[in-house]
C-alpha atoms as a PDB file:
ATOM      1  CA  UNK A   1      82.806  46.179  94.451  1.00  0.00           C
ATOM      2  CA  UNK A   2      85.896  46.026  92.267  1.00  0.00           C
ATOM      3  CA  UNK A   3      84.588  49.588  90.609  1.00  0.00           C
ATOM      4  CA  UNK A   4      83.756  51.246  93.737  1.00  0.00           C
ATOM      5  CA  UNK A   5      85.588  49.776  96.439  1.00  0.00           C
ATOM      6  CA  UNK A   6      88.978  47.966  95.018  1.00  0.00           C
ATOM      7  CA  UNK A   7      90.039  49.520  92.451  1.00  0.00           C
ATOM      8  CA  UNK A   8      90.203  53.446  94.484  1.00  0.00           C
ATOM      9  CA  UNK A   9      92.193  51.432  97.331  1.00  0.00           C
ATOM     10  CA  UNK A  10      94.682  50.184  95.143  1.00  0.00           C
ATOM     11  CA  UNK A  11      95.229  53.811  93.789  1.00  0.00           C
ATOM     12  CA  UNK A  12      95.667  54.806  96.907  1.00  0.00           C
ATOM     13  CA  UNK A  13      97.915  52.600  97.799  1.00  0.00           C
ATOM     14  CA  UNK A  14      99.798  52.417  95.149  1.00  0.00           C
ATOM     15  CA  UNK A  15     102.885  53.372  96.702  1.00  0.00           C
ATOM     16  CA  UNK A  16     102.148  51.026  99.470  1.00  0.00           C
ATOM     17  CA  UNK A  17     100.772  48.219  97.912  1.00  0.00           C
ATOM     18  CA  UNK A  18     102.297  45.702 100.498  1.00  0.00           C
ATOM     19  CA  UNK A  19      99.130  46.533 102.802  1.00  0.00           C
ATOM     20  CA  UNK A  20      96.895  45.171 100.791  1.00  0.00           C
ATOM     21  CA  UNK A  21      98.174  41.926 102.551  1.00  0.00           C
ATOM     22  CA  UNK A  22      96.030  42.646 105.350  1.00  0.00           C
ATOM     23  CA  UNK A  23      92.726  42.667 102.867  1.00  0.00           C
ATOM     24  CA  UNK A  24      90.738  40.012 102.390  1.00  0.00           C
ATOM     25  CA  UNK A  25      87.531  39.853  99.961  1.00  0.00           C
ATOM     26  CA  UNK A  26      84.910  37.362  99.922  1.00  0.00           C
ATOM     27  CA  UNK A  27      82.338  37.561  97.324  1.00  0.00           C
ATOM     28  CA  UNK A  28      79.253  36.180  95.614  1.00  0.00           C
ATOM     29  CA  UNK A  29      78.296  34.583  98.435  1.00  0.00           C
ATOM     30  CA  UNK A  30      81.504  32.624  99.687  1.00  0.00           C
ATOM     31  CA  UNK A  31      82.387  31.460  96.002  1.00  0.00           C
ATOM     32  CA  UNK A  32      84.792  34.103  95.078  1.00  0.00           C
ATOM     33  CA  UNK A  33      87.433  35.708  97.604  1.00  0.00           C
ATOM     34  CA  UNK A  34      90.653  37.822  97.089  1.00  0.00           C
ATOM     35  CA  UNK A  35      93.421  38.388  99.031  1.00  0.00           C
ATOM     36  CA  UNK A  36      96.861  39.809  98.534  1.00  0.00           C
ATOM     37  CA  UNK A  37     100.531  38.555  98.807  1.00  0.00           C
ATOM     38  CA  UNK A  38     103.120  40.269 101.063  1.00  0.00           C
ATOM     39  CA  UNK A  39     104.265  42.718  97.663  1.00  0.00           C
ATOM     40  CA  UNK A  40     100.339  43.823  97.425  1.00  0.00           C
ATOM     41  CA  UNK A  41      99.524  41.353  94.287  1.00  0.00           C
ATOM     42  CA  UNK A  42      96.081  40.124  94.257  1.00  0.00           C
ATOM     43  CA  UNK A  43      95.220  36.512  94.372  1.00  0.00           C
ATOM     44  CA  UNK A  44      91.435  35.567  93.549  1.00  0.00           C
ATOM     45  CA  UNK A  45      90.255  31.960  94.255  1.00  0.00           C
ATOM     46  CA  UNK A  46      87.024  30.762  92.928  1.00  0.00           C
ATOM     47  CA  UNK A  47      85.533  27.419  94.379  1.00  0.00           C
ATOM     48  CA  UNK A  48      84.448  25.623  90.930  1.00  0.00           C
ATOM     49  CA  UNK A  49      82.784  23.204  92.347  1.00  0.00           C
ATOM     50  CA  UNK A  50      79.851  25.481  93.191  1.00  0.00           C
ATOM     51  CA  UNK A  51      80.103  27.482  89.917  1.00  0.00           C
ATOM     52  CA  UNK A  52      77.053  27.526  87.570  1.00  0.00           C
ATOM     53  CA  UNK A  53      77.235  25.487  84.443  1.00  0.00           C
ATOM     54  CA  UNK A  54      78.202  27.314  80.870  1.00  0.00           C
ATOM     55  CA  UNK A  55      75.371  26.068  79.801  1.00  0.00           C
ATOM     56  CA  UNK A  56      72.881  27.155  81.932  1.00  0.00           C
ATOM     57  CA  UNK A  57      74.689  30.757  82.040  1.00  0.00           C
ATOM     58  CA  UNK A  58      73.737  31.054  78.174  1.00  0.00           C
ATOM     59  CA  UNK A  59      70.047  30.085  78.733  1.00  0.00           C
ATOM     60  CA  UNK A  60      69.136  32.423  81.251  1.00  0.00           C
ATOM     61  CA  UNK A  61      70.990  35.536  79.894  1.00  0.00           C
ATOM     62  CA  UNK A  62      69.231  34.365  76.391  1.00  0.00           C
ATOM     63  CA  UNK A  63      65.903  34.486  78.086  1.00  0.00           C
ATOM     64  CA  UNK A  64      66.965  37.846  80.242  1.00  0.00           C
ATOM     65  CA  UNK A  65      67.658  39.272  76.701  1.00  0.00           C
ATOM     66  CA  UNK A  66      64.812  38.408  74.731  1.00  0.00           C
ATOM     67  CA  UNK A  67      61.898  38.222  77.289  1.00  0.00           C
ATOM     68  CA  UNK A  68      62.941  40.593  80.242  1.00  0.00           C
ATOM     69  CA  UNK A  69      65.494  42.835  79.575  1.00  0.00           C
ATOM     70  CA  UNK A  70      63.063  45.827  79.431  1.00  0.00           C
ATOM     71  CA  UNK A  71      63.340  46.032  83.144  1.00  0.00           C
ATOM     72  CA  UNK A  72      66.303  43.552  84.093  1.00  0.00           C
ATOM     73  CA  UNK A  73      69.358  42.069  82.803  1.00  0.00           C
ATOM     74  CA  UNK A  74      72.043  39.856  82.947  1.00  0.00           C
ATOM     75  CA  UNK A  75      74.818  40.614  85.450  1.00  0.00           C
ATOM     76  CA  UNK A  76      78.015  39.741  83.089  1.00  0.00           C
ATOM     77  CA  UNK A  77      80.571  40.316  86.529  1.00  0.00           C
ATOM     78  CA  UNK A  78      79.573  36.987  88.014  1.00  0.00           C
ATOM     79  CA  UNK A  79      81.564  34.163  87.747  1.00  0.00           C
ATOM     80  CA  UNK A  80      80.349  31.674  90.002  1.00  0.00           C
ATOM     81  CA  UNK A  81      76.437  32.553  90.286  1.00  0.00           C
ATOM     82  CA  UNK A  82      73.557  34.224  88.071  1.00  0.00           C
ATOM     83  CA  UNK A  83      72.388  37.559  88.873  1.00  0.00           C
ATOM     84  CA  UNK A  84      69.474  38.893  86.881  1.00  0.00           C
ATOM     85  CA  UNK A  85      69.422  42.444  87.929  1.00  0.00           C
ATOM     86  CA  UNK A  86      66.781  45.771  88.022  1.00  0.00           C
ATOM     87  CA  UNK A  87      67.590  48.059  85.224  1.00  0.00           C
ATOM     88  CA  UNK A  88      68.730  51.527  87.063  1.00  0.00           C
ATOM     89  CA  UNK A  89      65.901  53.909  87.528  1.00  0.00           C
ATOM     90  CA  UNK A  90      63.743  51.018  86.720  1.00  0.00           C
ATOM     91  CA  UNK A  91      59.957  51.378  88.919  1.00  0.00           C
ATOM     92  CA  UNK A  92      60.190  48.644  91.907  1.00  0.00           C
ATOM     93  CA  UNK A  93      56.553  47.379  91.581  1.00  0.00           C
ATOM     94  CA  UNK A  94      57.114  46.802  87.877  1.00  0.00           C
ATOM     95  CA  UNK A  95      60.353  44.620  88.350  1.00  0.00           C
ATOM     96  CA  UNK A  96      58.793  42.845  91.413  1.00  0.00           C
ATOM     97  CA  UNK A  97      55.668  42.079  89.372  1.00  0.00           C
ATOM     98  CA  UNK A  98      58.002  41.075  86.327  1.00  0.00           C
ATOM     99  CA  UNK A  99      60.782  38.770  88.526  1.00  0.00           C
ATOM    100  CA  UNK A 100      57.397  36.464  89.798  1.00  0.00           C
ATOM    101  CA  UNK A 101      56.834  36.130  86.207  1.00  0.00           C
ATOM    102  CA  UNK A 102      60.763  35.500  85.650  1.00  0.00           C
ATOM    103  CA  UNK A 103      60.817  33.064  89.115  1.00  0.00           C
ATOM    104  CA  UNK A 104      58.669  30.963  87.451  1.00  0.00           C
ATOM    105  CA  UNK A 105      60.408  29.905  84.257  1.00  0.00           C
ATOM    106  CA  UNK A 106      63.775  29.786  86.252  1.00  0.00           C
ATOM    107  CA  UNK A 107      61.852  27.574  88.515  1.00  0.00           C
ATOM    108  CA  UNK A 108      60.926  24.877  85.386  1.00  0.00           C
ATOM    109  CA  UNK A 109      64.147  24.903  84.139  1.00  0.00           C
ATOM    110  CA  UNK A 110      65.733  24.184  87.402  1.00  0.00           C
ATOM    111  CA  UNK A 111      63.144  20.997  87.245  1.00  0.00           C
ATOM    112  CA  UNK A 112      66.279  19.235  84.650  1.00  0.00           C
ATOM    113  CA  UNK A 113      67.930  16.678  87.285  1.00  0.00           C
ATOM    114  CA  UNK A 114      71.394  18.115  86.765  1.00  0.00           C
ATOM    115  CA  UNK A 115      70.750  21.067  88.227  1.00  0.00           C
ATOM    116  CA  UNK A 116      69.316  19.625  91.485  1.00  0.00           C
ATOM    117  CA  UNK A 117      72.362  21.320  93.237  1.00  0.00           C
ATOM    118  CA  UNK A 118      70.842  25.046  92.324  1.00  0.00           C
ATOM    119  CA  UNK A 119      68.672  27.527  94.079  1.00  0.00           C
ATOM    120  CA  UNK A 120      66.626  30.563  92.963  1.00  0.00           C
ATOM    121  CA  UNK A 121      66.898  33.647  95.680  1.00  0.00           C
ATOM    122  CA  UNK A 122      65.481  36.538  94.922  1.00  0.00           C
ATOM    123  CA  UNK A 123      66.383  40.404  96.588  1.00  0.00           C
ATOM    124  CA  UNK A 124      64.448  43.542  96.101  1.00  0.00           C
ATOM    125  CA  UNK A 125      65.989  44.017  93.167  1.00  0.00           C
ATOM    126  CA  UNK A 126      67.814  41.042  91.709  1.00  0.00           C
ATOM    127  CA  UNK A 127      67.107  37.216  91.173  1.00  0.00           C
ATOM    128  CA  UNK A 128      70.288  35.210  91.690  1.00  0.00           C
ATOM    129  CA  UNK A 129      70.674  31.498  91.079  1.00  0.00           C
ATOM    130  CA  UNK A 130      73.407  29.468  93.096  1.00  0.00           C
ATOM    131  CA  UNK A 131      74.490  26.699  94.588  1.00  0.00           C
ATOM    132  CA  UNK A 132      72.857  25.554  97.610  1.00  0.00           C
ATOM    133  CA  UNK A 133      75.839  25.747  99.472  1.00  0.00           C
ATOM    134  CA  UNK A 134      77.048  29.555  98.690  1.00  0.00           C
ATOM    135  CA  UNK A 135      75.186  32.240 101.210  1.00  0.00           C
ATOM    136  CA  UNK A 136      76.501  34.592 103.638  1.00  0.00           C
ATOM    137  CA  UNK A 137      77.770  31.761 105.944  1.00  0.00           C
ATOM    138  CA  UNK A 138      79.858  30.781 103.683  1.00  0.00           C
ATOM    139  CA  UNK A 139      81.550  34.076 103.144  1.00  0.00           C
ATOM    140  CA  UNK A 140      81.565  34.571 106.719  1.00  0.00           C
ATOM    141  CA  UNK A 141      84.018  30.908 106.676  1.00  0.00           C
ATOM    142  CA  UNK A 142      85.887  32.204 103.994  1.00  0.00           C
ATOM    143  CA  UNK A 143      87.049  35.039 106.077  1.00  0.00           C
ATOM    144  CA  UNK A 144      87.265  33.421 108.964  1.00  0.00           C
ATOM    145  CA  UNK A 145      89.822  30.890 107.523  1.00  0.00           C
ATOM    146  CA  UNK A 146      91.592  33.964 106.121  1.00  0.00           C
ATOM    147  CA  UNK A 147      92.087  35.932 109.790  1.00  0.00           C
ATOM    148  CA  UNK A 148      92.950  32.147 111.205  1.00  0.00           C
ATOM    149  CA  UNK A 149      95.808  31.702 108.453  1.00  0.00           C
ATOM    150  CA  UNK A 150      97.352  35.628 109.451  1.00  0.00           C
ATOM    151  CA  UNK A 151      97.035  34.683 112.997  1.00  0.00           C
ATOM    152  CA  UNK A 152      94.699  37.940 113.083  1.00  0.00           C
ATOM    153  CA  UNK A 153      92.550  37.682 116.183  1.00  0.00           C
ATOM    154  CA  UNK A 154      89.956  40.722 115.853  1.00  0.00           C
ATOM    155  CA  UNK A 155      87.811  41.716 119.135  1.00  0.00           C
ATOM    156  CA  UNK A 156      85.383  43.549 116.990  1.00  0.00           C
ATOM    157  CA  UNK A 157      83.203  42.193 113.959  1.00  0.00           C
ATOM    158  CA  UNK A 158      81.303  44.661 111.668  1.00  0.00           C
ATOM    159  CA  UNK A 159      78.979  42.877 109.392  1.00  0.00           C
ATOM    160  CA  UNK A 160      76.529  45.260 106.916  1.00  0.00           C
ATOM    161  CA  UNK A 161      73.823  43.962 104.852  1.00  0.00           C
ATOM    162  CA  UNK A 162      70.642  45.531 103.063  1.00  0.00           C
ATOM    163  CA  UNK A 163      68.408  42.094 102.977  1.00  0.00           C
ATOM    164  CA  UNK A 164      67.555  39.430 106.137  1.00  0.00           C
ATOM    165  CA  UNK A 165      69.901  36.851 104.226  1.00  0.00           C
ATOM    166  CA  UNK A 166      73.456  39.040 105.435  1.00  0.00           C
ATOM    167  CA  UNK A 167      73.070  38.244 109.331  1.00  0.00           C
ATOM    168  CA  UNK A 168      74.165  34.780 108.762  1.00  0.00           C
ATOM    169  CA  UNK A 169      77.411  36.641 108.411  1.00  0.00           C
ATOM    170  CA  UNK A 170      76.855  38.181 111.884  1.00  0.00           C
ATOM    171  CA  UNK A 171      75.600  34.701 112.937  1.00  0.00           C
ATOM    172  CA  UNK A 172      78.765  32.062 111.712  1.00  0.00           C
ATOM    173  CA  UNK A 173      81.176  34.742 113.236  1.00  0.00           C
ATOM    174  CA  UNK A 174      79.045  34.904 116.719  1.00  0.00           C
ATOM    175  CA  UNK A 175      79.273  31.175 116.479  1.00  0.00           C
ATOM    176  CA  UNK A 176      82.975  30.921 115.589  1.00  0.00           C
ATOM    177  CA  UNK A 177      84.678  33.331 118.112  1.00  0.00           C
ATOM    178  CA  UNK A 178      81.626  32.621 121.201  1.00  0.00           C
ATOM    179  CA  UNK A 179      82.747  35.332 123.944  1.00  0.00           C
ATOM    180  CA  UNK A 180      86.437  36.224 122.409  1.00  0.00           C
ATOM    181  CA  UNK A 181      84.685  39.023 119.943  1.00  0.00           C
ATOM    182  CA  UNK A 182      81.692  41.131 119.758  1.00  0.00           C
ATOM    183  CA  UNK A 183      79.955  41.533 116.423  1.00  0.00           C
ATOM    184  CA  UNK A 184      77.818  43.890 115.212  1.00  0.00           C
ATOM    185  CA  UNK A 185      75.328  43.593 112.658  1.00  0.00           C
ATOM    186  CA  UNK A 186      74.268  46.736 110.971  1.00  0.00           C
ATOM    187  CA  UNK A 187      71.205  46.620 108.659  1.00  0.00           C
ATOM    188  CA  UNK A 188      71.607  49.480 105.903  1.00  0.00           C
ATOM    189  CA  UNK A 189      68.467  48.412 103.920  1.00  0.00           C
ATOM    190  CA  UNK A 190      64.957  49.831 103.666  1.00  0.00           C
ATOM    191  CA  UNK A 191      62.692  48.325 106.499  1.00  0.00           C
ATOM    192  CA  UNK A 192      59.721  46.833 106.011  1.00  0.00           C
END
């Protein structure tokens, strides 16, 4: 995002930073969002209550590294969740037949009591682990909050996602804004 997204804006606006203030990110899942001060300065926020243990960080990207990483790895850029991702130009079949294999160890070490609070969601081509609470709703709140703090009051919502998981974006703003907004939902991944 940062890479592709973020950091070509700010170029851009470099000279006009100050309308950044009007951007709002939320990320991994509603954990992470950034928005901007009046002069264009970024402020990120990270909710730590729903951040994934140290610990448990250096297991899995131990295990990525020593018993996976042929066709996955470790995705370093998360800071609130675990994202064991497809290698690039790695075969689908082989990483989905590889992540069942991967699912199930993540699944007996998410058996130890103190990590009752954690998930395992797979995509097409990542595994993440997270708090139960972080999804697409909660992004969707996040930026909600955000417009409701501007006074912003959008008639339009345009939510994109590439798995069945991003509509609850679509869904918590439907809910939020009833008949004051239309939203959109457009699906940019492969169909089944």
């Amino acid at each position: 995002l940062d890479e592709k997204i973020i950091t070509p804006l700010q170029k851009k606006l470099a000279h006009e930073k100050n309308l950044l203030y009007h951007f709002f990110i939320s990320a991994e899942k509603g954990a992470l969002w950034r928005e901007y001060d009046q002069k264009g300065n970024p402020l990120e926020h990270i909710d730590h209550t729903i951040t994934i243990p140290t610990t448990l960080r250096d297991e899995i990207r131990t295990l990525v590294n020593k018993k996976f990483s042929r066709r996955m790895y470790f995705g370093e850029i998360k800071k609130a969740m675990i994202s064991i991702e497809m290698q690039t130009n790695e075969d689908i079949k082989e990483f989905t037949a590889e992540q069942k294999t991967l699912i199930q160890i993540l699944k007996e070490i998410l058996k130890n009591p103190k990590y009752k609070n954690l998930k395992i969601s797979p995509t097409v081509i990542s595994t993440d682990i997270e708090d139960k609470k972080m999804g697409k709703s909660l992004g969707a709140q996040r930026s909600i909050h955000w417009l409701k703090t501007k006074q912003l009051r959008p008639r339009n919502f345009y939510a994109f996602g590439d798995t069945h998981s991003d509509i609850e974006m679509a869904i918590e703003i439907q809910n939020t804004y009833k008949d004051t907004a239309k939203v959109t939902f457009i699906f940019v991944g492969e169909k089944p």
